[in-house]
N, C-alpha and C. Protein backbone atom coordinates (compact mmCIF):
# COMPACT_ATOMS: atom_id res chain seq x y z
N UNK A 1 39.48 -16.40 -96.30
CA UNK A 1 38.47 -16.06 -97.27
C UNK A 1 38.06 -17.30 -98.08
N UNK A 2 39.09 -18.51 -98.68
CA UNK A 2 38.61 -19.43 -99.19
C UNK A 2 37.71 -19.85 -98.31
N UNK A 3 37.64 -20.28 -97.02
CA UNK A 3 37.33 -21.01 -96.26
C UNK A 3 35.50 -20.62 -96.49
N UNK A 4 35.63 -19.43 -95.99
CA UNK A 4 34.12 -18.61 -96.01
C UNK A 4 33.91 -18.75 -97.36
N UNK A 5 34.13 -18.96 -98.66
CA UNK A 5 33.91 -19.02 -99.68
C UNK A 5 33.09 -20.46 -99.77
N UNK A 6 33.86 -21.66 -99.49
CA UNK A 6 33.52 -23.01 -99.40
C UNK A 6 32.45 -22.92 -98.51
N UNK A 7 32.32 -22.58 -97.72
CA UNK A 7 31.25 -22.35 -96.39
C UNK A 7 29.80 -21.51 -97.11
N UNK A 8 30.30 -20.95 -97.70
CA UNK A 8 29.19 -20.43 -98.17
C UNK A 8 28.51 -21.17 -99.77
N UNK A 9 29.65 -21.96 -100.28
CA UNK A 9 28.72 -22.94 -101.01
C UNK A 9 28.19 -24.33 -100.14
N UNK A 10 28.60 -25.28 -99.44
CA UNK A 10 28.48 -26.37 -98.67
C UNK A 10 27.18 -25.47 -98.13
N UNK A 11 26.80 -24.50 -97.51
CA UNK A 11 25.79 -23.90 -96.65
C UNK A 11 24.86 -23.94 -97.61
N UNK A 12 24.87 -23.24 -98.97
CA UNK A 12 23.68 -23.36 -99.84
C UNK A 12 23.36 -25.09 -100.72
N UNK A 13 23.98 -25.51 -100.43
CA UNK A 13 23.70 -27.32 -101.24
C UNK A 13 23.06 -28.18 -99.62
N UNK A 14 23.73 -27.90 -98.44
CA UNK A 14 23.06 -28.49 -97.58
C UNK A 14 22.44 -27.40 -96.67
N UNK A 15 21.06 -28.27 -95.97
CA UNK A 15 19.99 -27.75 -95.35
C UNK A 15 19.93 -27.52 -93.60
N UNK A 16 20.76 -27.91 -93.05
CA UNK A 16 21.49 -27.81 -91.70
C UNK A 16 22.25 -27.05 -91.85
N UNK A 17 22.78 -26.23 -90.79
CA UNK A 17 23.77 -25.10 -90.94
C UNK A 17 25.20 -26.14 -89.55
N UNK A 18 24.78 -26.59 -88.49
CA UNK A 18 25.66 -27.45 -88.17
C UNK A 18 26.66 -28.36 -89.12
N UNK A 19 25.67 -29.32 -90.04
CA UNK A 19 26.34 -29.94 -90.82
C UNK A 19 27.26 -28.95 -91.60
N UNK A 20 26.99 -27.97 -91.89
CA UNK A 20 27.66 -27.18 -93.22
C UNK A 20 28.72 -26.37 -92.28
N UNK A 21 28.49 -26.05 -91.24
CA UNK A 21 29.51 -25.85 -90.56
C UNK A 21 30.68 -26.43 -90.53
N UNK A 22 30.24 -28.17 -90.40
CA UNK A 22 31.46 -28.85 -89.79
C UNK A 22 32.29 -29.47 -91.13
N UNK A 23 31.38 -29.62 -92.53
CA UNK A 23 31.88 -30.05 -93.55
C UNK A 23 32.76 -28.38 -93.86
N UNK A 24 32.83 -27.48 -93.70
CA UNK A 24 33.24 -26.11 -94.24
C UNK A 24 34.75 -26.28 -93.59
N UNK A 25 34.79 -26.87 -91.77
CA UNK A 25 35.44 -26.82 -91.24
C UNK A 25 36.73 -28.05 -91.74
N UNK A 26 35.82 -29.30 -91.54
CA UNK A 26 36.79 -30.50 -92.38
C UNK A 26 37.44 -29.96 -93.68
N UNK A 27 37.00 -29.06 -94.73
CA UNK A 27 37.26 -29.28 -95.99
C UNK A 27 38.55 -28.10 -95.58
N UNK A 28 38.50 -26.92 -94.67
CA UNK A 28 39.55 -26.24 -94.69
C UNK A 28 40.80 -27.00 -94.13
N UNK A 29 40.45 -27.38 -93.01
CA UNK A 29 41.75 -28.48 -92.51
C UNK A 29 42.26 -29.51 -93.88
N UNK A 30 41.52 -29.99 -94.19
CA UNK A 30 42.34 -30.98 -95.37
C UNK A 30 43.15 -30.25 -96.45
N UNK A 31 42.46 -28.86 -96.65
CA UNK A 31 43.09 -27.86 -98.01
C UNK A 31 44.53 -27.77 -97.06
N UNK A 32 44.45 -27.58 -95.94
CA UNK A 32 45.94 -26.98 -95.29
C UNK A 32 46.68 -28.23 -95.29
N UNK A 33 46.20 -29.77 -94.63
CA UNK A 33 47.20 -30.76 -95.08
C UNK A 33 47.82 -31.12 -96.05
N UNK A 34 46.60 -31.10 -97.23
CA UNK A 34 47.19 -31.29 -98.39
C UNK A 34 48.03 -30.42 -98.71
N UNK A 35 48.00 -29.39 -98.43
CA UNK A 35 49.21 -28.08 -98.99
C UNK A 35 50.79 -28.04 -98.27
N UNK A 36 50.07 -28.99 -97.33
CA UNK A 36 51.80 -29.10 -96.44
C UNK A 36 52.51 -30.42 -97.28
N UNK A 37 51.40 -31.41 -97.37
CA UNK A 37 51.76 -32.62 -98.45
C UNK A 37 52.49 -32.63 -99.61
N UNK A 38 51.73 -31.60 -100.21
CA UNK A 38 52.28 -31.33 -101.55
C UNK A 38 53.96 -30.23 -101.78
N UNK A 39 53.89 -29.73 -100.28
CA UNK A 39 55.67 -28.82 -100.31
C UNK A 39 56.33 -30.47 -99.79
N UNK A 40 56.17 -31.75 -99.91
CA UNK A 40 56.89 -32.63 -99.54
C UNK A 40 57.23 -33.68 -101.05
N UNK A 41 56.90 -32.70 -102.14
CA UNK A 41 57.45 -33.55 -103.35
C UNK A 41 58.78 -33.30 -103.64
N UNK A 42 59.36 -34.21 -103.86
CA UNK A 42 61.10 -33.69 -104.10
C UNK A 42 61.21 -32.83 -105.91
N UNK A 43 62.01 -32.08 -105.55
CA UNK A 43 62.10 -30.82 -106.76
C UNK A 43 63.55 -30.83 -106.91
N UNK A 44 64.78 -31.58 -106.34
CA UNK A 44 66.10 -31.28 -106.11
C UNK A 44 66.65 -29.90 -105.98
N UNK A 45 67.08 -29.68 -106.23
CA UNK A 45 67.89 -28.40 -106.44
C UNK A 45 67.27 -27.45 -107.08
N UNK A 46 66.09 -27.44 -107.99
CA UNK A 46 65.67 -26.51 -108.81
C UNK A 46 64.81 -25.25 -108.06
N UNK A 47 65.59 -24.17 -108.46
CA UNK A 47 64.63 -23.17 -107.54
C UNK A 47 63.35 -22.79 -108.38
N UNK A 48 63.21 -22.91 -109.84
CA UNK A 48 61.73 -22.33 -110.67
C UNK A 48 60.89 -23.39 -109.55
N UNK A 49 61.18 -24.70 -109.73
CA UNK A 49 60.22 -25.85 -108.90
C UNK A 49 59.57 -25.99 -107.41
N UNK A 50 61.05 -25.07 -106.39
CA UNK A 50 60.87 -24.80 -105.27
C UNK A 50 59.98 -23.44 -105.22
N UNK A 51 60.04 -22.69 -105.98
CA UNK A 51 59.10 -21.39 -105.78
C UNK A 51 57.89 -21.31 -106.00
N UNK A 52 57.25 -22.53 -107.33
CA UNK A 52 56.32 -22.87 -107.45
C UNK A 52 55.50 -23.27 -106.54
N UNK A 53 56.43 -24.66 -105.90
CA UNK A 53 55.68 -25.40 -104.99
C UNK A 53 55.17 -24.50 -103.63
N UNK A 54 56.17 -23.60 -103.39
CA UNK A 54 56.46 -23.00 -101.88
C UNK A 54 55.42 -21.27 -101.85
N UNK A 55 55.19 -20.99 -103.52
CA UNK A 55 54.38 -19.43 -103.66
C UNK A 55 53.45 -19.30 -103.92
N UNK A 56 54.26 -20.00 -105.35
CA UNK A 56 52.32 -20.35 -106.49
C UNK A 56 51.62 -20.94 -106.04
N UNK A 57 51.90 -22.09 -105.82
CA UNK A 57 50.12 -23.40 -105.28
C UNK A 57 49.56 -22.79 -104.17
N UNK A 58 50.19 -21.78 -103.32
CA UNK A 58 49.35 -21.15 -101.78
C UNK A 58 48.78 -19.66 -102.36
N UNK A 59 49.24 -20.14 -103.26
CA UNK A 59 48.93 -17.96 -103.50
C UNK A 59 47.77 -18.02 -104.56
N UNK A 60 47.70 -19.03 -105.83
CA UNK A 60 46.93 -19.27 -106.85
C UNK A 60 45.96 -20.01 -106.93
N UNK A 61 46.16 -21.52 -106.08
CA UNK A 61 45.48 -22.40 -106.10
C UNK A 61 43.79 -21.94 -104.94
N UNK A 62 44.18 -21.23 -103.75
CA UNK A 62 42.74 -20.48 -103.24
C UNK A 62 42.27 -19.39 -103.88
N UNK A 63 42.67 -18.53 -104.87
CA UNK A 63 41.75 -17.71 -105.59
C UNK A 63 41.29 -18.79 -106.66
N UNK A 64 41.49 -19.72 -107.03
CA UNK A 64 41.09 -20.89 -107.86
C UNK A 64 39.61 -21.59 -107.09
N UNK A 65 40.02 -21.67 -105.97
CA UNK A 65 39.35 -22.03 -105.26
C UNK A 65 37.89 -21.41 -104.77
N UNK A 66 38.49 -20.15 -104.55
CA UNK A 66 36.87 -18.83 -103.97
C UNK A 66 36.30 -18.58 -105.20
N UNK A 67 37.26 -18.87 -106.30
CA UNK A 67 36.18 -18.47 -108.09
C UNK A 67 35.29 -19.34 -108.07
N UNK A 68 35.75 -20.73 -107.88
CA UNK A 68 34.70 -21.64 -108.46
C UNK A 68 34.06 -22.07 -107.16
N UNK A 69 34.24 -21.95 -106.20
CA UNK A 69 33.10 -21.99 -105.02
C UNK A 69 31.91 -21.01 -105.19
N UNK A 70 32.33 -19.58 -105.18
CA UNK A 70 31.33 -18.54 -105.46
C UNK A 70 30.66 -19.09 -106.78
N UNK A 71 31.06 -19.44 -108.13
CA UNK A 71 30.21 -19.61 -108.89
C UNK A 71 29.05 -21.00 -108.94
N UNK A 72 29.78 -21.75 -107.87
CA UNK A 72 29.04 -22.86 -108.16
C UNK A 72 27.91 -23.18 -107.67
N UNK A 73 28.01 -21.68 -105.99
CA UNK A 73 27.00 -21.60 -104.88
C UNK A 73 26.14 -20.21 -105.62
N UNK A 74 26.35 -19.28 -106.62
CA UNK A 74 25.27 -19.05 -107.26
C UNK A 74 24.68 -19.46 -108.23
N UNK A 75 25.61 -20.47 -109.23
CA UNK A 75 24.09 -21.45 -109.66
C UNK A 75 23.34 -22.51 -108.70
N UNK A 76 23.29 -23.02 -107.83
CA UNK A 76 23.08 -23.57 -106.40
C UNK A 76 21.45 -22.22 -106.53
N UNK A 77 21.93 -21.44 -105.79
CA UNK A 77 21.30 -20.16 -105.62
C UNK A 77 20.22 -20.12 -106.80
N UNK A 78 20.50 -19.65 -107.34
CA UNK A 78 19.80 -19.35 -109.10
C UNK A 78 19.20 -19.95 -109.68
N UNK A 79 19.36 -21.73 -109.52
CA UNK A 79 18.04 -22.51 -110.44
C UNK A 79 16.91 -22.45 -110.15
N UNK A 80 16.29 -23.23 -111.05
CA UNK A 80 14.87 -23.66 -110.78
C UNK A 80 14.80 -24.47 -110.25
């Protein structure tokens, strides 16, 4: 759903639907690297730190994500 979220703003800012395709496609692959990146910070032993890294950032950080995509592709949408 993020993905189609981003896809559907990148689709309304650019005028090719190929291009917006393939930028929709790049930007999901990098959200998933970076998210494997970021479970590679050391936390030691702490489990509040390990649950964070390993629940919260995958579970919170894409509804973070589809909010401000959707809002940013209806002002996109909406101006003058």
């Amino acid at each position: 759903m993020m993905v189609g979220a981003v896809g559907v703003l990148i689709g309304s800012i650019v005028s090719y639907r190929s291009t917006a395709m393939s930028a929709a496609m790049g930007t999901g692959i990098l959200y998933f690297v970076m998210l494997q990146l970021v479970r590679q910070i050391p936390v030691g032993d702490s489990f509040i730190g390990r649950m964070v890294l390993d629940m919260g950032v995958p579970l919170v950080l894409p509804i973070l994500i589809i909010w401000g995509a959707l809002k940013l592709a209806a002002y996109v949408v909406t101006r003058d």
